[in-house]
N, C-alpha and C. Protein backbone atom coordinates (compact mmCIF):
# COMPACT_ATOMS: atom_id res chain seq x y z
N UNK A 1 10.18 63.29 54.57
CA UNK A 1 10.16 62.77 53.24
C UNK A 1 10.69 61.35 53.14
N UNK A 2 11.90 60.98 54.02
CA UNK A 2 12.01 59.22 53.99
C UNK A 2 10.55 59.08 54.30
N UNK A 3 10.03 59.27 55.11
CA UNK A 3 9.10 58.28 55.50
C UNK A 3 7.88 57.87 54.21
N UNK A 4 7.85 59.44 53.46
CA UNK A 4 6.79 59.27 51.94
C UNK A 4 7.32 58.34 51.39
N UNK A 5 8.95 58.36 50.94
CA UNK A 5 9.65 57.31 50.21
C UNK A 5 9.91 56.44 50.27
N UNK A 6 9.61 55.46 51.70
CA UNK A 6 9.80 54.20 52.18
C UNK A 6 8.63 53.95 51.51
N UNK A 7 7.56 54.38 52.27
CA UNK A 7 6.29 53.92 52.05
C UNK A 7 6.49 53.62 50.43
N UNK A 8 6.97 54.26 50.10
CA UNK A 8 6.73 54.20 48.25
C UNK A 8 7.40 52.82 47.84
N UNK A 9 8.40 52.81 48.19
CA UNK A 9 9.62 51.72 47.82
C UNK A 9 8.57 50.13 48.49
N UNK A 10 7.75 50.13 49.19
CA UNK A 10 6.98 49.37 50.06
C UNK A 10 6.22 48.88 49.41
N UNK A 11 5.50 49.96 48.91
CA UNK A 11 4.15 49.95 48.00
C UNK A 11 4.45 49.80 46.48
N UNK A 12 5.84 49.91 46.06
CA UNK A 12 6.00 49.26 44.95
C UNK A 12 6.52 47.94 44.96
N UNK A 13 7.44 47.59 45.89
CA UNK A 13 7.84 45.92 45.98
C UNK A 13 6.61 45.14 46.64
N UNK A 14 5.54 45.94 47.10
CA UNK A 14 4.28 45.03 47.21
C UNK A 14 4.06 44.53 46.05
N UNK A 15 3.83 45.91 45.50
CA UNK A 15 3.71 45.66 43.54
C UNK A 15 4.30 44.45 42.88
N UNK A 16 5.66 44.94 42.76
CA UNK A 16 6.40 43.82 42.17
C UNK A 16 6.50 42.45 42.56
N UNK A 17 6.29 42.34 43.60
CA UNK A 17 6.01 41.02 44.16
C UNK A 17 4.48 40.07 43.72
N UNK A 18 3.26 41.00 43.90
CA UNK A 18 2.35 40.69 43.36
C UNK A 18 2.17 40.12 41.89
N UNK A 19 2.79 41.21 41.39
CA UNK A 19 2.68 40.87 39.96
C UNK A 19 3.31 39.93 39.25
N UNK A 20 4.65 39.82 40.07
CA UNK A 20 5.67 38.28 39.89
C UNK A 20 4.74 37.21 40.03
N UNK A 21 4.19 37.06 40.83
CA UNK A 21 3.08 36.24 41.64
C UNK A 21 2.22 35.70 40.64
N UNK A 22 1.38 36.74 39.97
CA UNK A 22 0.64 36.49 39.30
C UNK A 22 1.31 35.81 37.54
N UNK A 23 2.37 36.71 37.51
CA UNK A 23 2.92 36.15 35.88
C UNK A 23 3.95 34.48 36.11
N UNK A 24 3.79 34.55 37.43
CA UNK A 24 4.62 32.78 37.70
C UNK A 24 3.08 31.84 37.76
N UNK A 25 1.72 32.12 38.13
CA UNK A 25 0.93 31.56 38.14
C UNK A 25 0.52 31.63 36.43
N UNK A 26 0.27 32.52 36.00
CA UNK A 26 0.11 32.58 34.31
C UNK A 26 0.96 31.92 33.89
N UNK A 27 2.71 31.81 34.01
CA UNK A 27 3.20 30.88 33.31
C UNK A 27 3.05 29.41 33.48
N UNK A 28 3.02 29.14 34.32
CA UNK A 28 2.21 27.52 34.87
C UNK A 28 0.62 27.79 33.74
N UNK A 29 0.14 28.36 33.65
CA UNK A 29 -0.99 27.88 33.32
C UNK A 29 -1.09 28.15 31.81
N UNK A 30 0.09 28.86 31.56
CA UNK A 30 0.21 28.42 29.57
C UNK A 30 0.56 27.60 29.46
N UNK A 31 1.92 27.08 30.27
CA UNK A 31 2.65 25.55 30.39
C UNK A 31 1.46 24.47 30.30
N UNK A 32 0.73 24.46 30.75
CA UNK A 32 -0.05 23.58 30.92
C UNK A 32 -1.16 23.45 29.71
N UNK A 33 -1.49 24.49 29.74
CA UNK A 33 -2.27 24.50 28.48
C UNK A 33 -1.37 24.34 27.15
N UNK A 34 -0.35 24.64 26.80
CA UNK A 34 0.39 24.26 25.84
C UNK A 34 0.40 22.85 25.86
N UNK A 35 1.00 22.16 26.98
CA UNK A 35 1.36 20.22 27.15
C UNK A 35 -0.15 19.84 26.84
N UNK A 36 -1.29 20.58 27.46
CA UNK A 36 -2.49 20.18 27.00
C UNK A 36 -2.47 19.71 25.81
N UNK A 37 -2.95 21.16 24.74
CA UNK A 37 -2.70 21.17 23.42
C UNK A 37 -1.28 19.98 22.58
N UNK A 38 -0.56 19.83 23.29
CA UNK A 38 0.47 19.34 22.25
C UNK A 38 0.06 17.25 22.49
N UNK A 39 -0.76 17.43 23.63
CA UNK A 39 -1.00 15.93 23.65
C UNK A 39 -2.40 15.65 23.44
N UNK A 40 -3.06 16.68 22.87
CA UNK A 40 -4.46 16.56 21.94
C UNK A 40 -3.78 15.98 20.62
N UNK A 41 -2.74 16.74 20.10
CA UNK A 41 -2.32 16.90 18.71
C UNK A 41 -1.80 15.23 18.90
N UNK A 42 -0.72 14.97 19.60
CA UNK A 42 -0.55 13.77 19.32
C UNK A 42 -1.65 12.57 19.56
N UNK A 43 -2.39 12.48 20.41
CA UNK A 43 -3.21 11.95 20.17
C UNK A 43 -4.36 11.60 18.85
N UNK A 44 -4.25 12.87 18.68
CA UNK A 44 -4.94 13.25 17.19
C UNK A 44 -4.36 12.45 15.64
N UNK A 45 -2.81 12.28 16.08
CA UNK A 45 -2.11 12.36 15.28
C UNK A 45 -2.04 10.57 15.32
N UNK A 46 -2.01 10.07 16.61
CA UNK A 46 -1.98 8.27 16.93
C UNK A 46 -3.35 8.09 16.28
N UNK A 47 -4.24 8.50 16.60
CA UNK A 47 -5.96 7.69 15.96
C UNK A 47 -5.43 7.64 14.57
N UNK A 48 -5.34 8.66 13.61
CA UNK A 48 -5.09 8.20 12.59
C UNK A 48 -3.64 7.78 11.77
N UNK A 49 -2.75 7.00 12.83
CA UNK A 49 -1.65 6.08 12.21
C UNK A 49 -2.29 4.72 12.02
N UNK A 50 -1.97 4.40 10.95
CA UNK A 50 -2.18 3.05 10.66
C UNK A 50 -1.62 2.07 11.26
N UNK A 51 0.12 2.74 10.72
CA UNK A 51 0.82 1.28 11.11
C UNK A 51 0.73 1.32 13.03
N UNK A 52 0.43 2.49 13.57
CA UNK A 52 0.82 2.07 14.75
C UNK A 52 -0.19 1.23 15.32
N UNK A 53 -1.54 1.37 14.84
CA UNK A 53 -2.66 0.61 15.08
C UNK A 53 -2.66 -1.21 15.10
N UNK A 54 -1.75 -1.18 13.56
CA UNK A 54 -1.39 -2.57 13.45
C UNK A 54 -0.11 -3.11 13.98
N UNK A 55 0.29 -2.33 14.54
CA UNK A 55 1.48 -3.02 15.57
C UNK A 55 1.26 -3.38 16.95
N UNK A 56 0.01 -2.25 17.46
CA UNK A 56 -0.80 -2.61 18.55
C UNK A 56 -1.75 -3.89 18.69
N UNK A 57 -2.51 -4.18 17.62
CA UNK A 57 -3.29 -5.24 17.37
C UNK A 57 -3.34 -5.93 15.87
N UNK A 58 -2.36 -6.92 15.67
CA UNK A 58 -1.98 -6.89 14.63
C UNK A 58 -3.37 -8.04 14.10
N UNK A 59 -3.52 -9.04 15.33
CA UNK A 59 -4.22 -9.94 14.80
C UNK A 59 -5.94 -9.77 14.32
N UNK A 60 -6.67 -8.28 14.85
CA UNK A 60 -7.90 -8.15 14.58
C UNK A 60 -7.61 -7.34 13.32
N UNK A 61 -6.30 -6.86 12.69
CA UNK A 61 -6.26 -6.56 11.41
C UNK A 61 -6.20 -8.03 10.69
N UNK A 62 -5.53 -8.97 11.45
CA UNK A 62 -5.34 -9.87 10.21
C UNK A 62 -6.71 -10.32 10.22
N UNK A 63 -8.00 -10.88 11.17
CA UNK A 63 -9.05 -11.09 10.98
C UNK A 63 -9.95 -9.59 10.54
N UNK A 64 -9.82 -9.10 10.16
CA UNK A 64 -10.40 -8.13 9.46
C UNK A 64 -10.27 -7.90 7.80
N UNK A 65 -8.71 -8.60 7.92
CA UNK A 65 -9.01 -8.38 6.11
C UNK A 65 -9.41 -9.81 5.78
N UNK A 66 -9.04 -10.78 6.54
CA UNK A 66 -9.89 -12.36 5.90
C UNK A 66 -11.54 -11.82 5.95
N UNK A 67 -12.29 -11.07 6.34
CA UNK A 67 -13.73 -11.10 6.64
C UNK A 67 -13.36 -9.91 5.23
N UNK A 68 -13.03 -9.06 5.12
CA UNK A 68 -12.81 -8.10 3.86
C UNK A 68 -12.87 -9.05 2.19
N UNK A 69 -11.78 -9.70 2.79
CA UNK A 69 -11.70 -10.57 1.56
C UNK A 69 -13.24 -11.66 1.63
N UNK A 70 -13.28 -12.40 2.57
CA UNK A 70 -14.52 -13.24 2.52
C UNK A 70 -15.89 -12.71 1.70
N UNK A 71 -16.10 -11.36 2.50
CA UNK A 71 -17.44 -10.80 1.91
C UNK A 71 -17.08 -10.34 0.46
N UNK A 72 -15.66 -9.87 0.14
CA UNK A 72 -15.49 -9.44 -0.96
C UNK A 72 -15.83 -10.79 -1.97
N UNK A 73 -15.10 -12.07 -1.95
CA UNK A 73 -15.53 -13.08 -2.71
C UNK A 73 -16.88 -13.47 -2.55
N UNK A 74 -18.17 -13.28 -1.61
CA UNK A 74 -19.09 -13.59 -1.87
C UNK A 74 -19.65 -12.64 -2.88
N UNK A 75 -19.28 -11.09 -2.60
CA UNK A 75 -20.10 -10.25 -3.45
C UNK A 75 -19.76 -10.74 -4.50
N UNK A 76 -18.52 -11.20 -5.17
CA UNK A 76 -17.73 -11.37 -6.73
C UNK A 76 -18.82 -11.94 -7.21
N UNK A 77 -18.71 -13.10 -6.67
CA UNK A 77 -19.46 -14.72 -6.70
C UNK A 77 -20.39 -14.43 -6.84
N UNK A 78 -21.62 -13.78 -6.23
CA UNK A 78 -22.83 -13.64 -6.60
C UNK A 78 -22.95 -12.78 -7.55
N UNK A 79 -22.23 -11.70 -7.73
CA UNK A 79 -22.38 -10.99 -9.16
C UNK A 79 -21.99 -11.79 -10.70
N UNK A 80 -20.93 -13.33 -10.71
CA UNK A 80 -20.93 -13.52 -11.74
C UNK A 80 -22.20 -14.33 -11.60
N UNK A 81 -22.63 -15.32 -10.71
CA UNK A 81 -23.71 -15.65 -10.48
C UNK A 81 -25.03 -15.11 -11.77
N UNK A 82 -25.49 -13.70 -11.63
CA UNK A 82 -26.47 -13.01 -11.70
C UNK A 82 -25.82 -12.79 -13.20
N UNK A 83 -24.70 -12.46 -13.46
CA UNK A 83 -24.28 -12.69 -15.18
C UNK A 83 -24.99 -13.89 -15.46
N UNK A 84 -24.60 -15.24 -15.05
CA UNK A 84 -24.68 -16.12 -15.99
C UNK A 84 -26.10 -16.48 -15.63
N UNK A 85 -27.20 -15.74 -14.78
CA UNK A 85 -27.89 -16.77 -14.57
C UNK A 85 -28.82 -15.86 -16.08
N UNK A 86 -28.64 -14.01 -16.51
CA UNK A 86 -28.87 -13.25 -17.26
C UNK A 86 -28.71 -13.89 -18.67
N UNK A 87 -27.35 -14.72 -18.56
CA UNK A 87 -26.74 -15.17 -19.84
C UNK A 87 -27.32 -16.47 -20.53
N UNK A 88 -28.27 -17.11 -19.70
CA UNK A 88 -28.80 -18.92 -19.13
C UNK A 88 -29.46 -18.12 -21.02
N UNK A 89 -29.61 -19.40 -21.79
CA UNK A 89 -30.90 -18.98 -22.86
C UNK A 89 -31.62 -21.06 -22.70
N UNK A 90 -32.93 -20.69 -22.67
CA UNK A 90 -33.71 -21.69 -22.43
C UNK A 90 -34.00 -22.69 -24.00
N UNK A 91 -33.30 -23.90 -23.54
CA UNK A 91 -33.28 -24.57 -25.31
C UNK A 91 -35.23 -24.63 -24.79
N UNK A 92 -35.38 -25.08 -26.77
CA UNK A 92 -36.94 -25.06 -26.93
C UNK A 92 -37.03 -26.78 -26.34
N UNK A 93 -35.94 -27.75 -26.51
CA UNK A 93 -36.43 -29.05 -26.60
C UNK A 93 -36.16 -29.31 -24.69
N UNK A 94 -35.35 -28.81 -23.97
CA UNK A 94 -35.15 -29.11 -22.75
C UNK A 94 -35.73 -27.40 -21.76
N UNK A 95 -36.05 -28.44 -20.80
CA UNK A 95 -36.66 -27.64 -19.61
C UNK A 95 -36.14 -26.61 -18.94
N UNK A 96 -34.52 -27.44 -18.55
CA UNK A 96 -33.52 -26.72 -17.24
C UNK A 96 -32.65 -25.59 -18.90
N UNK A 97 -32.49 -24.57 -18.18
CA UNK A 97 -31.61 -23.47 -18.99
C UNK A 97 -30.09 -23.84 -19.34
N UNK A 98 -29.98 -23.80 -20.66
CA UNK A 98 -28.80 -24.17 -20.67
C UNK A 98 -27.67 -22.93 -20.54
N UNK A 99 -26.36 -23.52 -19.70
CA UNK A 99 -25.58 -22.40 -19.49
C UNK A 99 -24.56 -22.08 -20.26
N UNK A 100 -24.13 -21.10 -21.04
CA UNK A 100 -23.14 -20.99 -22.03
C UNK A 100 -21.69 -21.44 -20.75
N UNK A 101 -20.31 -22.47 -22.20
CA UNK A 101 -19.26 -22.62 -21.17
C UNK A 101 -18.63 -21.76 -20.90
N UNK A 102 -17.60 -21.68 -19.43
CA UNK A 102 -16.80 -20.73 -19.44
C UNK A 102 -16.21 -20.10 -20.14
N UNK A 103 -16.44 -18.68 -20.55
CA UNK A 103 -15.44 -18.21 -21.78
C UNK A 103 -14.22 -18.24 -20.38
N UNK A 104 -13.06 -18.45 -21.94
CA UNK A 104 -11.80 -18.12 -21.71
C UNK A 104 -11.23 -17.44 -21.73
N UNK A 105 -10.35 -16.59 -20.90
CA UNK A 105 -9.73 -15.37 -20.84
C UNK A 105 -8.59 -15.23 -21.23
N UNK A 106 -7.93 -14.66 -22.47
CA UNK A 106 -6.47 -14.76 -22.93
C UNK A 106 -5.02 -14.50 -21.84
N UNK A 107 -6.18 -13.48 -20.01
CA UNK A 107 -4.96 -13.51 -19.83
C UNK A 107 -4.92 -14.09 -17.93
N UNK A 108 -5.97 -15.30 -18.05
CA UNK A 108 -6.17 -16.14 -17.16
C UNK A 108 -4.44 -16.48 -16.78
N UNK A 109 -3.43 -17.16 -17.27
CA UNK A 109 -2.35 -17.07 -16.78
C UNK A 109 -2.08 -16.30 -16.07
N UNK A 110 -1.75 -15.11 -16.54
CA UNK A 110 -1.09 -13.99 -16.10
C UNK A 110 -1.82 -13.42 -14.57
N UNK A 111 -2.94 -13.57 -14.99
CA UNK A 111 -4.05 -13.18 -13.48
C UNK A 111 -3.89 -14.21 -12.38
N UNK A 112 -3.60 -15.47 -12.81
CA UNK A 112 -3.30 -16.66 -11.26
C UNK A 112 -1.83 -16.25 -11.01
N UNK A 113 -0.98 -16.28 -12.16
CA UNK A 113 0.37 -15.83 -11.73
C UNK A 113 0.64 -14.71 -10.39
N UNK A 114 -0.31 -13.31 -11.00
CA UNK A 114 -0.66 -12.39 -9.95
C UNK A 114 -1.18 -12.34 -9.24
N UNK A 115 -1.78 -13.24 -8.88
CA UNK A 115 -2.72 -13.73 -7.53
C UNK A 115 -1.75 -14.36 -6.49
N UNK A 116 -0.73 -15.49 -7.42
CA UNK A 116 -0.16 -16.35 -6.53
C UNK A 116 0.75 -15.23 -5.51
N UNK A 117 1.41 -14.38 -6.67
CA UNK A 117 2.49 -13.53 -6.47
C UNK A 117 1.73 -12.72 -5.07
N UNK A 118 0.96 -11.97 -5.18
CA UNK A 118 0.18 -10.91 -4.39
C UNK A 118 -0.15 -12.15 -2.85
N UNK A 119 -0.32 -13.38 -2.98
CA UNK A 119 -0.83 -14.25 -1.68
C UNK A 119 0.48 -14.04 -1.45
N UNK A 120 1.41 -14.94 -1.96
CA UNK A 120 3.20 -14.83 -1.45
C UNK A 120 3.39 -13.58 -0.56
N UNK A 121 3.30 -12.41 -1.34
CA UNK A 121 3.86 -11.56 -0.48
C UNK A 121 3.27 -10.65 0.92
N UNK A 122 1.27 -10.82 0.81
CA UNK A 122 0.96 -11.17 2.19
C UNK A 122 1.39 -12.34 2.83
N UNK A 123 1.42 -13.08 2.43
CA UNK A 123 1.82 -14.15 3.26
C UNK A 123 2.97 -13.53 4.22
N UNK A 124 4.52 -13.07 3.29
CA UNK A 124 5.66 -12.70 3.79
C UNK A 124 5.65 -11.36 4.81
N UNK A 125 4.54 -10.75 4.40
CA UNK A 125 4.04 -9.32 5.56
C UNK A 125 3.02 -9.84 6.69
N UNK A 126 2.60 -10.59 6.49
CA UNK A 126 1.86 -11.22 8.17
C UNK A 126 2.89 -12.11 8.98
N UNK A 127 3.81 -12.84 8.35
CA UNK A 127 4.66 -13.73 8.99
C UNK A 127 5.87 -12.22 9.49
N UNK A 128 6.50 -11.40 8.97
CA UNK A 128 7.11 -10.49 9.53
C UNK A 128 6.77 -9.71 10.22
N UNK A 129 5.67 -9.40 10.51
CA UNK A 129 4.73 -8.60 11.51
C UNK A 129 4.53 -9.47 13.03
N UNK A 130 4.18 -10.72 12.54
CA UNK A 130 4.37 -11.82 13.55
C UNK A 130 5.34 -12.14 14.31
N UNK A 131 6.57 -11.93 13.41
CA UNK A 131 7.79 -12.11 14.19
C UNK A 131 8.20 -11.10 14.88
N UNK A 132 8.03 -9.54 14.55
CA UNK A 132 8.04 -8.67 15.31
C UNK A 132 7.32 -8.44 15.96
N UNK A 133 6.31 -9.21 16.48
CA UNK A 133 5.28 -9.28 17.43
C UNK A 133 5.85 -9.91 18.60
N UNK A 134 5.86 -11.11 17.73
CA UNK A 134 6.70 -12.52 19.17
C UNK A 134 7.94 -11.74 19.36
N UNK A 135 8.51 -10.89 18.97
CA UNK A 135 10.15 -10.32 19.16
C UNK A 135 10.82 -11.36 18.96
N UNK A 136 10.71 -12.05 17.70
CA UNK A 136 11.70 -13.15 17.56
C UNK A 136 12.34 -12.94 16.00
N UNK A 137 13.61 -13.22 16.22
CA UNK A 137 13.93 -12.84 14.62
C UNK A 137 13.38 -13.82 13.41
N UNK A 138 13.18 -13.05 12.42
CA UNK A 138 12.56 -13.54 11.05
C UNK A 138 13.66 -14.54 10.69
N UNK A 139 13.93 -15.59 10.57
CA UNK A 139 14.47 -16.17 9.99
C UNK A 139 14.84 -17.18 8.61
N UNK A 140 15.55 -16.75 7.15
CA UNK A 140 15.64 -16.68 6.56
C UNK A 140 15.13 -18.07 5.94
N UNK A 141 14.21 -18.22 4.77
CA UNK A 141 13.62 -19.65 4.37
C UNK A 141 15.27 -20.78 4.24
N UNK A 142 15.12 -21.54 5.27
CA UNK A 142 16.43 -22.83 4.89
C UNK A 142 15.94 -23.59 3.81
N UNK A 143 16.49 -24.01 3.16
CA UNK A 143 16.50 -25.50 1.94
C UNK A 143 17.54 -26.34 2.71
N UNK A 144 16.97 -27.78 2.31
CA UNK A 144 17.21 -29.33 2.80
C UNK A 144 18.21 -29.12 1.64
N UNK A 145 19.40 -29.85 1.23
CA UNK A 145 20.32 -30.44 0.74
C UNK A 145 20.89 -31.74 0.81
N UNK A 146 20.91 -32.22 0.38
CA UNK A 146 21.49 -33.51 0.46
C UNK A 146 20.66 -34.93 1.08
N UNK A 147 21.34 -35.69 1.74
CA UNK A 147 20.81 -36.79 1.68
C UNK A 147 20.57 -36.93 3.45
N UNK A 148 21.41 -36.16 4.19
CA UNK A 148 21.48 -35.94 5.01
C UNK A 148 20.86 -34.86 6.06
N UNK A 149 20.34 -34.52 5.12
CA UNK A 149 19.18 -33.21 5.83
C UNK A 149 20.24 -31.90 5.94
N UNK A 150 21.65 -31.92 5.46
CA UNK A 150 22.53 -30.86 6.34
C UNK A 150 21.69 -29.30 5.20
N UNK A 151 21.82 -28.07 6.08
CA UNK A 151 20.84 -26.98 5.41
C UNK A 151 22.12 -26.41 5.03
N UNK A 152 21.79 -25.48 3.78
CA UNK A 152 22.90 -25.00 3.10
C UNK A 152 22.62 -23.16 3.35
C-alpha cells in the first residue's frame, strides 16, 4: 500500500505542479492583457486632450486659428458684400447703383472695445504658451520711468 500511496502523492504533485504552471502562465497573460487594455484607454484618452495636443504643437494650433480666423473674415466679408450689393437701389438718372451709407450701430463702441479686449488677451495666451514652450519665464510687462530709462 506505500507503494499505491506514493504513486498517489506523485501523481498529485505532478498535478499541482502542472496546474501552478498553467495559472502562473494565465496570470502573465491577464497582466498583460490588462497593461494592454489600460494603455488603449490612455491613449484613447491623449487623442482627445486638447491642451495636451497644444502643448505638443503649439505653433500649427497657432497657424490654424489665423487660417480659422482668415477664412472666417472672408466668409463675413463676402456675406456683408451680398447684403449690400441686395441693398444697391439703381437711381433712374445715374447708371452705377447707388449704395446706401454705412448704417451706424449704437453699439459699435462697445463691439471694438470687445474686440480690442478679446485680441489682448489672445495675445497674452500665445505669448504664455510660448514662454512655456521656450521654458523661459514669462516676464512681467516693465514700464520706462523717468528720464533715465531706470524700470520701476
Amino acid at each position: 500500500m506505500t507503494n499505491g500511496t506514493s504513486q498517489l502523492k506523485q501523481d498529485r504533485d505532478k498535478l499541482f505542479a502542472g496546474l501552478a504552471d498553467k495559472l502562473g502562465k494565465l496570470d502573465e497573460h491577464v497582466s498583460d492583457t490588462v497593461q494592454s487594455v489600460a494603455d488603449s484607454v490612455q491613449s484613447a484618452r491623449d487623442s482627445f486632450d486638447l491642451k495636451l495636443h497644444v502643448r505638443r504643437r503649439p505653433w500649427t494650433f497657432v497657424a490654424g486659428a489665423a487660417a480659422l480666423g482668415f477664412l472666417g473674415g472672408l466668409r463675413s466679408h463676402s456675406r456683408e458684400a451680398e447684403g449690400v450689393e441686395e441693398k444697391c437701389a439703381v437711381s433712374p438718372r445715374a447708371e452705377k447703383p447707388v449704395r446706401p451709407a454705412k448704417s451706424s450701430n449704437r453699439f459699435d463702441p462697445e463691439i471694438s472695445r470687445l474686440r480690442n479686449f478679446a485680441m489682448g488677451a489672445l495675445v497674452g495666451l500665445v505669448r504664455e504658451a510660448l514662454a512655456k514652450e521656450a521654458a523661459l519665464p514669462a516676464r512681467p510687462h516693465a514700464r520706462k520711468s523717468g528720464h533715465n530709462g531706470e524700470r520701476t
